[in-house]
N, C-alpha and C. Protein backbone atom coordinates (compact mmCIF):
# COMPACT_ATOMS: atom_id res chain seq x y z
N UNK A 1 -19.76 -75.77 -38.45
CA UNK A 1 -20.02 -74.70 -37.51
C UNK A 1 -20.53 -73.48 -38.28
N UNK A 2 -21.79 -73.01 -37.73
CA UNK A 2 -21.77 -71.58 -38.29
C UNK A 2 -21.99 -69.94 -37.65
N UNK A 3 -21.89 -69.33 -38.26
CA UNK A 3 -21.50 -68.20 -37.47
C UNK A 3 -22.90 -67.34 -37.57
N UNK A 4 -23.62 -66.75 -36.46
CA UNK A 4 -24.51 -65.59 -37.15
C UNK A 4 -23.81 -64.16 -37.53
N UNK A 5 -24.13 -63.49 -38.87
CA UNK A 5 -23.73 -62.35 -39.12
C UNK A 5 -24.40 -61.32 -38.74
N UNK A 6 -25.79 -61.52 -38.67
CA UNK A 6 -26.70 -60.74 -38.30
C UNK A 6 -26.17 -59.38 -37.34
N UNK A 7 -26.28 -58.17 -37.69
CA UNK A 7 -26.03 -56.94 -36.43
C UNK A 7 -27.24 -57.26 -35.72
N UNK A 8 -26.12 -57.01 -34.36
CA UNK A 8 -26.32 -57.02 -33.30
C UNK A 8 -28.05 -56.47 -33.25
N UNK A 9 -28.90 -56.42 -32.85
CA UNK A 9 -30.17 -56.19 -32.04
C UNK A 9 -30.42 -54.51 -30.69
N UNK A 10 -31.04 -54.18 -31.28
CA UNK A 10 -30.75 -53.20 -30.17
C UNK A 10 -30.97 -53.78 -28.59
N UNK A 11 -32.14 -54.24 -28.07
CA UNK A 11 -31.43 -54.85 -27.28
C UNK A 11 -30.08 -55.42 -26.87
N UNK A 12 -30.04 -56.36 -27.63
CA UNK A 12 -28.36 -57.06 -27.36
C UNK A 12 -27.39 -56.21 -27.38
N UNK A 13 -27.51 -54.96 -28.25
CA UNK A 13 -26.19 -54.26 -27.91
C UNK A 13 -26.69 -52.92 -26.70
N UNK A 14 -28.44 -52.91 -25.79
CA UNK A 14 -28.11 -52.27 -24.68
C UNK A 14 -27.69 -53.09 -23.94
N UNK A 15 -27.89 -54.30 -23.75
CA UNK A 15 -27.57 -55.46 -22.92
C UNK A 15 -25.61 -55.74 -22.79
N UNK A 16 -25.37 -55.35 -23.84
CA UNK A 16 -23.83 -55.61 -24.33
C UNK A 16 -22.97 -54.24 -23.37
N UNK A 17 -23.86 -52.91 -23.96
CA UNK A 17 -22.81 -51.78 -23.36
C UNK A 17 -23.02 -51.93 -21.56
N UNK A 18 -24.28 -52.56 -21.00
CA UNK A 18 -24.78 -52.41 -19.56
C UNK A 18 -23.58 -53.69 -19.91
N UNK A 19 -23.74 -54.37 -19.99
CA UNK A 19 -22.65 -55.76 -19.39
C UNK A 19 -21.41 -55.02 -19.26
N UNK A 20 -20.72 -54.68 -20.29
CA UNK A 20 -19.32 -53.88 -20.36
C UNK A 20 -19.06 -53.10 -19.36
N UNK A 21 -19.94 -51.83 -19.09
CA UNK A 21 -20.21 -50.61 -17.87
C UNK A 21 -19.53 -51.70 -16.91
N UNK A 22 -21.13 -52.58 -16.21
CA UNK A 22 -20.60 -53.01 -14.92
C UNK A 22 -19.37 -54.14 -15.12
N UNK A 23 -18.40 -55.00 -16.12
CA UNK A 23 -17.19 -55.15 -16.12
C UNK A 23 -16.34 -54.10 -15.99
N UNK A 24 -16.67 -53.06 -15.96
CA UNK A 24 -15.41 -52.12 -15.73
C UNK A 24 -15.50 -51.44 -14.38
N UNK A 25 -16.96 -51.44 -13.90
CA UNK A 25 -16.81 -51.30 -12.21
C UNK A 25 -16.49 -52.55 -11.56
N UNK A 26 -16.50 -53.37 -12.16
CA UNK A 26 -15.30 -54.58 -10.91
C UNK A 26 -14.28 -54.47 -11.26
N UNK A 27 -13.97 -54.24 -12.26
CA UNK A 27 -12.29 -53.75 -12.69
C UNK A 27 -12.02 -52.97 -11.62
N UNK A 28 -12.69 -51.73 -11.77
CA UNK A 28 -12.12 -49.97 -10.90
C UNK A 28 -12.14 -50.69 -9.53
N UNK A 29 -13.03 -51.28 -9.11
CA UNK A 29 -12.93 -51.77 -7.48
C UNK A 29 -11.76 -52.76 -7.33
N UNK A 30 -11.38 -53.77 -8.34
CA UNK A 30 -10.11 -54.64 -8.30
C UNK A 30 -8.97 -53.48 -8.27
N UNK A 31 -9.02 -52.72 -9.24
CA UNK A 31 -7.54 -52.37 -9.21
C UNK A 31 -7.50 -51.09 -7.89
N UNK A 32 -8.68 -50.61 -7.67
CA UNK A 32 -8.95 -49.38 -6.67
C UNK A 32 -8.36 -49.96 -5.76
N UNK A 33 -9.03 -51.57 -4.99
CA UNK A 33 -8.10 -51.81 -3.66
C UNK A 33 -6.78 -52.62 -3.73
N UNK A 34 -6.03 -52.72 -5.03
CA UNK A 34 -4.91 -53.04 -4.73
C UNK A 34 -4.06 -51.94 -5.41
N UNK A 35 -4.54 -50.75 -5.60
CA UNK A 35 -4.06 -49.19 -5.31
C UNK A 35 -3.79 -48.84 -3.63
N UNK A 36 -5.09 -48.98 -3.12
CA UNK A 36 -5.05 -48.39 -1.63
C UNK A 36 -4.23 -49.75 -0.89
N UNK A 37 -4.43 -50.71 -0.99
CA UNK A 37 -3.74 -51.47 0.13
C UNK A 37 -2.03 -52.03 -0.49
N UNK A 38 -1.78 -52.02 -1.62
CA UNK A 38 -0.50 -52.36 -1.95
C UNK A 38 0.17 -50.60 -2.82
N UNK A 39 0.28 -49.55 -2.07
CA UNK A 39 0.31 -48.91 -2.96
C UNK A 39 2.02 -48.79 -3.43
N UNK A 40 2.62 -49.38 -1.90
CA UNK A 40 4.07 -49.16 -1.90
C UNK A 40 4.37 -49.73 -3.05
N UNK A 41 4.40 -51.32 -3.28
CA UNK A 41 4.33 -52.11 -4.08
C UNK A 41 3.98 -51.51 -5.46
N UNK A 42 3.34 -51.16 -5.34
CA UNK A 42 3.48 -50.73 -7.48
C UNK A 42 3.54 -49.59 -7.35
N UNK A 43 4.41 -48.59 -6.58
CA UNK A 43 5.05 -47.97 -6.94
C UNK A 43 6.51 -48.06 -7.11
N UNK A 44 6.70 -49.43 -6.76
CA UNK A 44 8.36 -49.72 -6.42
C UNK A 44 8.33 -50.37 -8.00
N UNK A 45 7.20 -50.79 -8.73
CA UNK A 45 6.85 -51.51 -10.15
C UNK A 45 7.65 -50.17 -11.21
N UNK A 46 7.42 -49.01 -10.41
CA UNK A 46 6.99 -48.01 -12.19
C UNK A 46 7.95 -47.28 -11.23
N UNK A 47 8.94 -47.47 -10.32
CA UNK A 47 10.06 -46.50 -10.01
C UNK A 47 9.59 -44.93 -8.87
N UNK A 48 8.34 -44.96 -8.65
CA UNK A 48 7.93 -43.70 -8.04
C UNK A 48 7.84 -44.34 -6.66
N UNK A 49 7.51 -42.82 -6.19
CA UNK A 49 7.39 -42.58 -4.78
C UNK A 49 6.68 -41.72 -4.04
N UNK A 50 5.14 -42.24 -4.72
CA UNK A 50 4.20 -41.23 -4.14
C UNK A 50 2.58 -42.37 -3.58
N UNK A 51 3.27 -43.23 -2.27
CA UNK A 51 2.03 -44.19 -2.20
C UNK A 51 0.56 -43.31 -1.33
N UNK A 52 0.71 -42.18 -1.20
CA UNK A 52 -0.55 -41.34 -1.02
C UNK A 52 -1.15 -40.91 -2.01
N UNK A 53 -0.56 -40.71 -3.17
CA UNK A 53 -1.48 -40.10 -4.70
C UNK A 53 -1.90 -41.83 -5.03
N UNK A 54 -1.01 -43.04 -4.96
CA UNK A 54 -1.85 -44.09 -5.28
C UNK A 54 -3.01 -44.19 -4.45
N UNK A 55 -2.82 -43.90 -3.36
CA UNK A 55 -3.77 -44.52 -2.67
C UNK A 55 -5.26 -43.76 -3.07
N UNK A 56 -4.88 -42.08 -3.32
CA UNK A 56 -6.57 -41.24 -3.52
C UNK A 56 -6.73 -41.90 -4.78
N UNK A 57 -5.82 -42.20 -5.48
CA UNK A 57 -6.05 -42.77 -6.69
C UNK A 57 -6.90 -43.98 -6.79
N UNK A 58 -6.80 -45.07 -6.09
CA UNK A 58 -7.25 -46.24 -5.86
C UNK A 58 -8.88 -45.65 -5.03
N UNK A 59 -8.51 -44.90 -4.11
CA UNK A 59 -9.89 -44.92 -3.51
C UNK A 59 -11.32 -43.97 -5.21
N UNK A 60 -10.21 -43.26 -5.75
CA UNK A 60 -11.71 -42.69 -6.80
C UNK A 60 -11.39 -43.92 -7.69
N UNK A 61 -11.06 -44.96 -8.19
CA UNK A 61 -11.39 -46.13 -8.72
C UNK A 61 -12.66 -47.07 -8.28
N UNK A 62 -12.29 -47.18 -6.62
CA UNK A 62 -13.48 -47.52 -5.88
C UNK A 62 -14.93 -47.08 -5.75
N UNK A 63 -14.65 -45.94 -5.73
CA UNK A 63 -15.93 -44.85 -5.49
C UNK A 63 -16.48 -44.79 -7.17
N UNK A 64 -15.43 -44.50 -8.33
CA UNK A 64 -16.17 -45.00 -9.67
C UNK A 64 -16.93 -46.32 -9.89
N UNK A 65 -16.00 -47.49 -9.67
CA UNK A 65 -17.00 -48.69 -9.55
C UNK A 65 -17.75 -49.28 -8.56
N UNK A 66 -18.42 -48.70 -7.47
CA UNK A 66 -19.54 -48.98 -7.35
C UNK A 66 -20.41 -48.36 -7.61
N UNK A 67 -20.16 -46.85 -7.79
CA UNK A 67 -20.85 -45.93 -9.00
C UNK A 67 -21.51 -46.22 -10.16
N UNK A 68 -20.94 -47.45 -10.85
CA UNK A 68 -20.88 -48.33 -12.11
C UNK A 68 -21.60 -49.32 -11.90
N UNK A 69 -21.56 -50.23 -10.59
CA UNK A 69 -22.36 -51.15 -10.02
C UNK A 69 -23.56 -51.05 -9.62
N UNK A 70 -23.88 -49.64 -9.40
CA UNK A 70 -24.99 -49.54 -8.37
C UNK A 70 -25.70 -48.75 -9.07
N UNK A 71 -25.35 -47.34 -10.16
CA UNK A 71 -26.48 -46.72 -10.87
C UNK A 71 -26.91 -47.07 -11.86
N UNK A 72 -28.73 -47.14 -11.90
CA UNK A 72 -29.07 -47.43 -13.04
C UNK A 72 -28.98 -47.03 -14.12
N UNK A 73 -28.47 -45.85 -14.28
CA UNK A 73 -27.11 -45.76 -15.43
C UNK A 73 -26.18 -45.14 -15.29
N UNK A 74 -25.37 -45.70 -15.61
CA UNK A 74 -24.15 -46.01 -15.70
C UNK A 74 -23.11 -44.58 -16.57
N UNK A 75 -23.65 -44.20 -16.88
CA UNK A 75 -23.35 -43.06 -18.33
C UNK A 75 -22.44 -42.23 -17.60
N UNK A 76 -22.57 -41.53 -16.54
CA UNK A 76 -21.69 -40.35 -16.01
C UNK A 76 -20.41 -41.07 -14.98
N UNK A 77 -20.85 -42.37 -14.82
CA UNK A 77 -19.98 -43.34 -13.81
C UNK A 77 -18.49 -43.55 -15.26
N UNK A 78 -19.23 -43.98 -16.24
CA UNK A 78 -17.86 -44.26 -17.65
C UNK A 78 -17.28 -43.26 -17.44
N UNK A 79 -18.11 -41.90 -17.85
CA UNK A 79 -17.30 -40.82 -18.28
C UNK A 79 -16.43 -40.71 -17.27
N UNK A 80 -16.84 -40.56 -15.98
CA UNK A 80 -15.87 -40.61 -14.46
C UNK A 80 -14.63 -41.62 -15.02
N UNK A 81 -14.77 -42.63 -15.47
CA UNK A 81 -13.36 -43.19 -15.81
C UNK A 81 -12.61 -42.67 -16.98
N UNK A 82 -13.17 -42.15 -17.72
CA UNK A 82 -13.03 -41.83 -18.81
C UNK A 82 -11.69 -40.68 -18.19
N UNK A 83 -12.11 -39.63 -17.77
CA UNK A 83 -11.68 -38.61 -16.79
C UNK A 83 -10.34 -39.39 -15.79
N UNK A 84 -10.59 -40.48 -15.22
CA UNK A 84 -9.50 -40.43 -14.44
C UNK A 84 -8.64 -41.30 -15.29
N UNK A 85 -8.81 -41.83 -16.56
CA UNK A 85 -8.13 -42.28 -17.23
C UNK A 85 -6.98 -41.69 -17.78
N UNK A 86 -7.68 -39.96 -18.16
CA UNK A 86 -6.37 -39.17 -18.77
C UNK A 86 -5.85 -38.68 -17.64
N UNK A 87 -6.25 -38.68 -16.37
CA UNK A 87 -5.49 -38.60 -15.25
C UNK A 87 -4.00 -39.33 -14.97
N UNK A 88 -4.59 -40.86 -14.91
CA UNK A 88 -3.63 -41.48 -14.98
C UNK A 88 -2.40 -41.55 -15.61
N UNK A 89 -3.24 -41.52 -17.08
CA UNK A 89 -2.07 -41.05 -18.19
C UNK A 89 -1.32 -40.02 -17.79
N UNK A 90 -1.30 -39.17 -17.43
CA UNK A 90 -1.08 -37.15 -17.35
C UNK A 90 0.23 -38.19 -16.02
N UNK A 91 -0.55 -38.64 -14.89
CA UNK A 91 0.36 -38.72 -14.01
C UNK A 91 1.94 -39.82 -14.69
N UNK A 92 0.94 -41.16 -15.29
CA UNK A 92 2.67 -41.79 -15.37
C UNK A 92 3.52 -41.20 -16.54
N UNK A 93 3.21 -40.50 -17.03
CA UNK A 93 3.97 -39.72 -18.16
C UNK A 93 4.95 -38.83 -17.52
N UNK A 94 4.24 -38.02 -16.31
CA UNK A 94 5.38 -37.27 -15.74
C UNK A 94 6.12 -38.14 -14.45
N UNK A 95 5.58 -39.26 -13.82
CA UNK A 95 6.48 -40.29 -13.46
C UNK A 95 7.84 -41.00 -14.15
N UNK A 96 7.54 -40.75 -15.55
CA UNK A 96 8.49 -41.43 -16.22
C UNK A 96 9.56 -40.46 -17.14
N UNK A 97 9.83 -39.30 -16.58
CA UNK A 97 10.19 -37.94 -17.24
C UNK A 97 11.52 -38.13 -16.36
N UNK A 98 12.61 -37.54 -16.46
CA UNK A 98 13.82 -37.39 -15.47
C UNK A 98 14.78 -38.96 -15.21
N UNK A 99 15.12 -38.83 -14.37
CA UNK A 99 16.23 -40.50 -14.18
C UNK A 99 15.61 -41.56 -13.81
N UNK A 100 14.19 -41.48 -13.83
CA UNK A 100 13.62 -43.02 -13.51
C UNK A 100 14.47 -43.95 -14.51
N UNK A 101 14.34 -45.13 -13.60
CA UNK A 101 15.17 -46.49 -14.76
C UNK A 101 13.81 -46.93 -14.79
N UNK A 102 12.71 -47.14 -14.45
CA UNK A 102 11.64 -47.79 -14.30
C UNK A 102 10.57 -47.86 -16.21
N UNK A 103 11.29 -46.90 -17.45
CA UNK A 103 10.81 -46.26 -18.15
C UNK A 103 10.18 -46.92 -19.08
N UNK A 104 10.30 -48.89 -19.03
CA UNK A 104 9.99 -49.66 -19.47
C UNK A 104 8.27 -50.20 -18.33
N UNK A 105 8.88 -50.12 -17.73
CA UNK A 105 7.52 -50.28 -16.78
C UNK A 105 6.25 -49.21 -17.12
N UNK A 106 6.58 -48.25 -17.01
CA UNK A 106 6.27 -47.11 -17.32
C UNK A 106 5.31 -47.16 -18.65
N UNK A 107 6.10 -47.64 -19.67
CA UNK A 107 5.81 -47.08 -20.87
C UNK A 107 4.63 -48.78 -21.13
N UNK A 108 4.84 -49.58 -20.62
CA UNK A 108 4.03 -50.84 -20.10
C UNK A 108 2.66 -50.42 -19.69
N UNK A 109 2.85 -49.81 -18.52
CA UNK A 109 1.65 -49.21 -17.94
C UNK A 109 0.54 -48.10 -18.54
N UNK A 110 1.56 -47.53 -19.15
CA UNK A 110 0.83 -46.14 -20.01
C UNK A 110 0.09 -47.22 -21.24
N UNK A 111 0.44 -48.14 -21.61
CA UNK A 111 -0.35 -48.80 -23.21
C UNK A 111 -1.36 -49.55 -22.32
N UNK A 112 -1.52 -50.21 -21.05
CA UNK A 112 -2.65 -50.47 -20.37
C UNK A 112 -3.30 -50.21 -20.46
N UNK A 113 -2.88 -48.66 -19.41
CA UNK A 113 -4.13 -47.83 -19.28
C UNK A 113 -5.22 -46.99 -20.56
N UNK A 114 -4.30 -47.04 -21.94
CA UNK A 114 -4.94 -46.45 -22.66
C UNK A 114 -5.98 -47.46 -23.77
N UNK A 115 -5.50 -48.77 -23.42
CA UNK A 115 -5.75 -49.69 -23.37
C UNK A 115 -7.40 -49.75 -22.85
N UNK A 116 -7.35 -50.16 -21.87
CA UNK A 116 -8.64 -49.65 -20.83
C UNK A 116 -9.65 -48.58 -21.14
N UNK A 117 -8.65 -47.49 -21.98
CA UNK A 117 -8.93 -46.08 -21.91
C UNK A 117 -10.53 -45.93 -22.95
N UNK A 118 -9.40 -47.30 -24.01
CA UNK A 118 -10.47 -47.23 -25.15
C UNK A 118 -11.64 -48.03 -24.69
N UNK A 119 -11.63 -49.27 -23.87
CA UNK A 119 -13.03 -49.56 -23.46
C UNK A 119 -13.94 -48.65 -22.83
N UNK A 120 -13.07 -47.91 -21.62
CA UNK A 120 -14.19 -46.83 -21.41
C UNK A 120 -14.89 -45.90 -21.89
N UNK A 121 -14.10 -45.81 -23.55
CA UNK A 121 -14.46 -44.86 -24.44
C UNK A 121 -16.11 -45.70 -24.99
N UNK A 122 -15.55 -46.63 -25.74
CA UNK A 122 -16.70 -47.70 -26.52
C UNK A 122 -17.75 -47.26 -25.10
N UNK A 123 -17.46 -47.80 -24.53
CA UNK A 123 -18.54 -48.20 -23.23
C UNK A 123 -19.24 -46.95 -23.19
N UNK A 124 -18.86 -45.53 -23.06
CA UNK A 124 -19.48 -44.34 -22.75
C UNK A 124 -20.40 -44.13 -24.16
N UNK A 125 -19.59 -44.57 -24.98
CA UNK A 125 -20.22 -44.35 -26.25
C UNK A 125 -21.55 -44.64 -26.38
N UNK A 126 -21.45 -45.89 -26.09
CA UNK A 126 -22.70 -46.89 -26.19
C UNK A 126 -23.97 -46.23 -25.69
N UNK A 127 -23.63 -46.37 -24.06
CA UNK A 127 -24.23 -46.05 -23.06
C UNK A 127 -24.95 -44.51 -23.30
N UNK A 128 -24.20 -43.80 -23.68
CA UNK A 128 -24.51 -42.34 -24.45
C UNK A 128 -25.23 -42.26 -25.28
N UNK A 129 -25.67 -42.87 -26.36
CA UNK A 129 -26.27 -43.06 -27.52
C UNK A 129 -27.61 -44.29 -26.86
N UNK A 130 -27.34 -44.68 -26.12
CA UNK A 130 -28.76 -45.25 -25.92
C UNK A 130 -29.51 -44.88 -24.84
N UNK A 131 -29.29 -43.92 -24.23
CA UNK A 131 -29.93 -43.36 -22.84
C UNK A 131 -30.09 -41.76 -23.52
N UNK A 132 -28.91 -41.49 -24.74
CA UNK A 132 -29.82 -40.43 -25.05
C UNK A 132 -29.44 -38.57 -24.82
N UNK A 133 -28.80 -39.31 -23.22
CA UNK A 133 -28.55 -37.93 -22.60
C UNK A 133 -27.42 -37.16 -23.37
N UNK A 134 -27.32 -35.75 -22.93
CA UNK A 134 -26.83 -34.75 -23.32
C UNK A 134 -25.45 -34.53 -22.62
N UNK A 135 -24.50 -34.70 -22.84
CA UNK A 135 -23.54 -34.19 -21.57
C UNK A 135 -23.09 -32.36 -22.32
N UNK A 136 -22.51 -31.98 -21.81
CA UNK A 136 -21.57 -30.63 -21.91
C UNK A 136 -21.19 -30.04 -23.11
N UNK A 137 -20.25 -31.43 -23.79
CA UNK A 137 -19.77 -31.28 -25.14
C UNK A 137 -20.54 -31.72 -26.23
N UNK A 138 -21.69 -32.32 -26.07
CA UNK A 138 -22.70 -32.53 -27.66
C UNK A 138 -23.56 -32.37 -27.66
N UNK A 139 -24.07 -30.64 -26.80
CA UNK A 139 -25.21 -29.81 -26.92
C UNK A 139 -25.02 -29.09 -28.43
N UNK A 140 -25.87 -29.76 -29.32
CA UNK A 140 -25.91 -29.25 -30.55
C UNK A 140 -26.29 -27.74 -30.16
N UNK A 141 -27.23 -27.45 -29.68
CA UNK A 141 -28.11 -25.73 -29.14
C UNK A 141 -26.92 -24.66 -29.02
N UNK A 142 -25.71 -25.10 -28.24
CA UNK A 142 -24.93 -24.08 -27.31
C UNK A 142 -23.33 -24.19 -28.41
N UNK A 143 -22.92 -25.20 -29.23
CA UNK A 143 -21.82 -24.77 -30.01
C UNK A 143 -21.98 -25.30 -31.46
N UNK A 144 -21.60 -24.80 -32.61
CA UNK A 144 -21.49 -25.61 -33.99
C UNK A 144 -20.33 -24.94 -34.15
N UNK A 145 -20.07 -25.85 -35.52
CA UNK A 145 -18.67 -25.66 -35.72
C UNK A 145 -19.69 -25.18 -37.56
N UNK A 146 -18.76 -24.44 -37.82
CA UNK A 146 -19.45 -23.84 -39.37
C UNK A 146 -17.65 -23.58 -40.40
N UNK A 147 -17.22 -24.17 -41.28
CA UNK A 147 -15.94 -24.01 -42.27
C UNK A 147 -14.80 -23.47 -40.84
N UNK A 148 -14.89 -24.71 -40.01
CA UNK A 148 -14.00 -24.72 -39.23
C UNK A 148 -13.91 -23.99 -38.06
N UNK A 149 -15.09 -22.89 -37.72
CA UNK A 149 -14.84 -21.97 -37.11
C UNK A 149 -15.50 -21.99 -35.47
N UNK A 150 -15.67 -21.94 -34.62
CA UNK A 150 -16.94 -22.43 -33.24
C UNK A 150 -17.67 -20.97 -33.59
N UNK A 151 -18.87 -21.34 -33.49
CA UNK A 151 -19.86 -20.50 -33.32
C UNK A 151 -21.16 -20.65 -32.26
N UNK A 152 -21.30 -19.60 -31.22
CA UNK A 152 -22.66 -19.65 -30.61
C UNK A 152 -23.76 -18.98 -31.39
N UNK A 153 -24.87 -19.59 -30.71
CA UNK A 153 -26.03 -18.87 -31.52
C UNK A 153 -26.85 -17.82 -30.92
N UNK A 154 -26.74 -17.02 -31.23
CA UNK A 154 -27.19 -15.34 -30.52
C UNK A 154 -28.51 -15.85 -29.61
N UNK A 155 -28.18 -14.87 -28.62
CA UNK A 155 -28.85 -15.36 -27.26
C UNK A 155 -30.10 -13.89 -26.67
N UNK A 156 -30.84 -14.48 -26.34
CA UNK A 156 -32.04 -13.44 -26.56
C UNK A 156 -31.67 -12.69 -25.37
N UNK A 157 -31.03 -11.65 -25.15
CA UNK A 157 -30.77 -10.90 -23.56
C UNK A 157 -32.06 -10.26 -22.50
N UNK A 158 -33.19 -10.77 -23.49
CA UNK A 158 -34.66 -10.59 -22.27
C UNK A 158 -34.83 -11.75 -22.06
N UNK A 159 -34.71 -12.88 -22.26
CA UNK A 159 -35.32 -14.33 -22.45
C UNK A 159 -36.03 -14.38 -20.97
N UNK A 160 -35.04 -13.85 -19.56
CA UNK A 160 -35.29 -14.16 -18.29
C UNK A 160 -36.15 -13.37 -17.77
N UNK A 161 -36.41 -11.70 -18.49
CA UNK A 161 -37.59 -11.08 -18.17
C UNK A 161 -38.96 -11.74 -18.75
N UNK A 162 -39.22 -12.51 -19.78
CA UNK A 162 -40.41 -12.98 -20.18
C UNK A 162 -40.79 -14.15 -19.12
N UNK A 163 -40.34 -14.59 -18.23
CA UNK A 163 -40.59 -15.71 -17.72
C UNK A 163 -41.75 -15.27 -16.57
N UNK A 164 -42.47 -16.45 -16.02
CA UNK A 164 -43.68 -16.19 -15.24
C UNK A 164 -42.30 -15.87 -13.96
N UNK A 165 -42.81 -15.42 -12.94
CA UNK A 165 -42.28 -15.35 -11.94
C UNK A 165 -41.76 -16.12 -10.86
N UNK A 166 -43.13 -17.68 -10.92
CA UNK A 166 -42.82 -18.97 -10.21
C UNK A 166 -41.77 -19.41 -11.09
N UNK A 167 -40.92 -19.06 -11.89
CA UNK A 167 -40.02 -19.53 -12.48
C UNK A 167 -39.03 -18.82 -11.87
N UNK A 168 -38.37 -18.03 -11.57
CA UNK A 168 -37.51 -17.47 -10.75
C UNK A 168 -36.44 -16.86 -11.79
N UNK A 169 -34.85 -17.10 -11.31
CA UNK A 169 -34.06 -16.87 -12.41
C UNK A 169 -33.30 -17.88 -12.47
N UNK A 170 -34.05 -18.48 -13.50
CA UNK A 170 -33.57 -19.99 -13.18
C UNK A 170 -32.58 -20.12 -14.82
N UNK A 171 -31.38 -20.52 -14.85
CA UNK A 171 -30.10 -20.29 -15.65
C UNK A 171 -30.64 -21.31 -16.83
N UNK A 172 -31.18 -21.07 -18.25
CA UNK A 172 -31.31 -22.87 -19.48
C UNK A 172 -29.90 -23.01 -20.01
């Protein structure tokens, strides 16, 4: 038997992060509707008693993966999990705070989800680096970091008077 060593192909690894993306929007839609329709039920799993936060919970799982399914990219649909991932976390952490006995369940669920957490990470990663785009936090232009410190870079306070006028005041 032999193995190829060869790295991956850029193709094959856009082909790899798009495969991954949409595995994790049938995930969010699997676990989204057995959030909304069993919510009593796994909350009776992890000791709580809040089957209306499962349920909005389950429905933005849903609304993420077909988000994941349906746009041709996929990039802001990850990060969306990415986001309700430390949600999740944030919530069973303080589910499992006080006299729950459930704290094994709990602490079960929390290595899942972070579990998961890290595919959606890889996956955004990917997807990020090959589409290119810019999100919020890795606008090189708007923050550097210089011997530890954040720094912006001085900002021209006419920039918006030089502009033609069919430009309006339009915010870069």
């Amino acid at each position: 038997m032999q193995f190829d060593l060869q790295p991956p192909q850029e193709a094959s690894s856009d082909a790899l992060a798009m495969t991954l993306a949409r595995g994790l929007g049938a995930f969010s839609i699997a676990l989204g509707l057995a959030e909304l329709l069993a919510p009593r039920r796994l909350n009776k799993l992890l000791g709580a008693d809040a089957p209306n936060l499962t349920r909005a919970y389950g429905a933005r799982e849903i609304v993420t993966g077909i988000g994941l399914l349906a746009a041709k990219d996929p990039t802001p649909w990850v990060w969306a999990r990415v986001a309700g991932d430390v949600l999740d976390i944030a919530t069973l952490a303080a589910a499992g705070r006080g006299e729950n006995s459930k704290k094994a369940s709990i602490g079960t669920a929390i290595g899942l989800v972070a579990g998961i957490t890290a595919l959606d990470l890889l996956s955004a990663q990917k997807l990020h680096s090959r589409t290119g785009t810019q999100s919020w936090f890795t606008r090189q232009r708007d923050v550097s970091f210089s011997d530890g410190v954040m720094e912006t870079p001085p900002r021209d306070p006419n920039r918006m008077l030089h502009r033609p006028p069919e430009e309006g005041l339009r915010v870069q």
